[in-house]
Protein backbone atom coordinates (compact mmCIF):
# COMPACT_ATOMS: atom_id res chain seq x y z
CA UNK A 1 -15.22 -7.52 -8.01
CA UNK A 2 -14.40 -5.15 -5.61
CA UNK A 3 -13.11 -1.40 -6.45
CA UNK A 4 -9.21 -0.54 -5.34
CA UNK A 5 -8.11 1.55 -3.44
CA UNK A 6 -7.02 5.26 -5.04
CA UNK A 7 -2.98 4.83 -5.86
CA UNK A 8 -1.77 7.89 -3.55
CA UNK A 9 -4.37 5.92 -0.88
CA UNK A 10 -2.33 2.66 -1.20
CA UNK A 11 0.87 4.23 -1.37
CA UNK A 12 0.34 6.02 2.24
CA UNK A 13 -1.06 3.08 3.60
CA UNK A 14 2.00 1.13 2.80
CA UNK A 15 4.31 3.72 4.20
CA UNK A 16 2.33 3.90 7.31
CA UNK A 17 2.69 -0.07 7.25
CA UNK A 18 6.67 0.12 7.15
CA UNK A 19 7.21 2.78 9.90
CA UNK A 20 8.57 1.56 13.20
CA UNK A 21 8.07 4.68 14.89
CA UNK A 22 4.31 4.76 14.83
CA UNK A 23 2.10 2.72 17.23
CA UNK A 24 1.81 -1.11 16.21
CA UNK A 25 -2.00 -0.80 16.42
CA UNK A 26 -1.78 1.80 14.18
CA UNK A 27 0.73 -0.47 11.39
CA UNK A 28 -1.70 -3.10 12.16
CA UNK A 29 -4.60 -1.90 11.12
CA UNK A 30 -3.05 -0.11 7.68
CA UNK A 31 -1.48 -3.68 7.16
CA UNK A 32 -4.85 -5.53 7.52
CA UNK A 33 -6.27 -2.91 4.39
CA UNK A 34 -3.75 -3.89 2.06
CA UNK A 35 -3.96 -7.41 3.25
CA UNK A 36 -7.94 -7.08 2.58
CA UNK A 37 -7.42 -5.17 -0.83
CA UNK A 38 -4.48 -7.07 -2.49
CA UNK A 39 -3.92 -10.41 -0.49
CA UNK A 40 -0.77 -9.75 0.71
CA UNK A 41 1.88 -6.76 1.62
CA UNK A 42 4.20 -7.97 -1.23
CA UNK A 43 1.33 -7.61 -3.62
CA UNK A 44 0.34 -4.14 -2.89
CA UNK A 45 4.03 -2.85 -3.54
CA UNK A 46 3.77 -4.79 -6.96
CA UNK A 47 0.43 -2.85 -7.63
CA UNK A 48 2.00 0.54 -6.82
CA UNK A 49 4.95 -0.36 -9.10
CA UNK A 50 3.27 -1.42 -11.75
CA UNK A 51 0.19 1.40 -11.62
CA UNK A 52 2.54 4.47 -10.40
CA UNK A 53 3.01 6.26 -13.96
CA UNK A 54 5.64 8.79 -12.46
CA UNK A 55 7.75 6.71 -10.94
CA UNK A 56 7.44 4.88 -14.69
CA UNK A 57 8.20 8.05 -16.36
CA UNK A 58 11.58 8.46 -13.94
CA UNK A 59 12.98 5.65 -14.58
């Protein structure tokens, strides 16, 4: 089984992924990570939710 990605990593990569004022490539490729790492967009955001201890502490 493969290794994730570091949380803060994942978290970047999915903000990068949701910004409409960078370069598509550039969406693209951070999109294709988490779609190589977790399966799907949806299922990164439910790994940062459930693995992101501050925002747990928060709420």
């Amino acid at each position: 089984m493969q290794e994730l990605p570091p949380l803060t990593l994942v978290k970047t990569w999915l903000e990068v992924a949701k910004k409409l004022d960078l370069p598509i490539n550039v969406r693209e490729k951070r999109s294709k990570l988490l779609t190589y790492y977790f399966g799907s967009i949806s299922q990164a955001e439910c790994y940062v939710e459930d693995n992101d201890d501050y925002r747990q502490l928060v709420s």
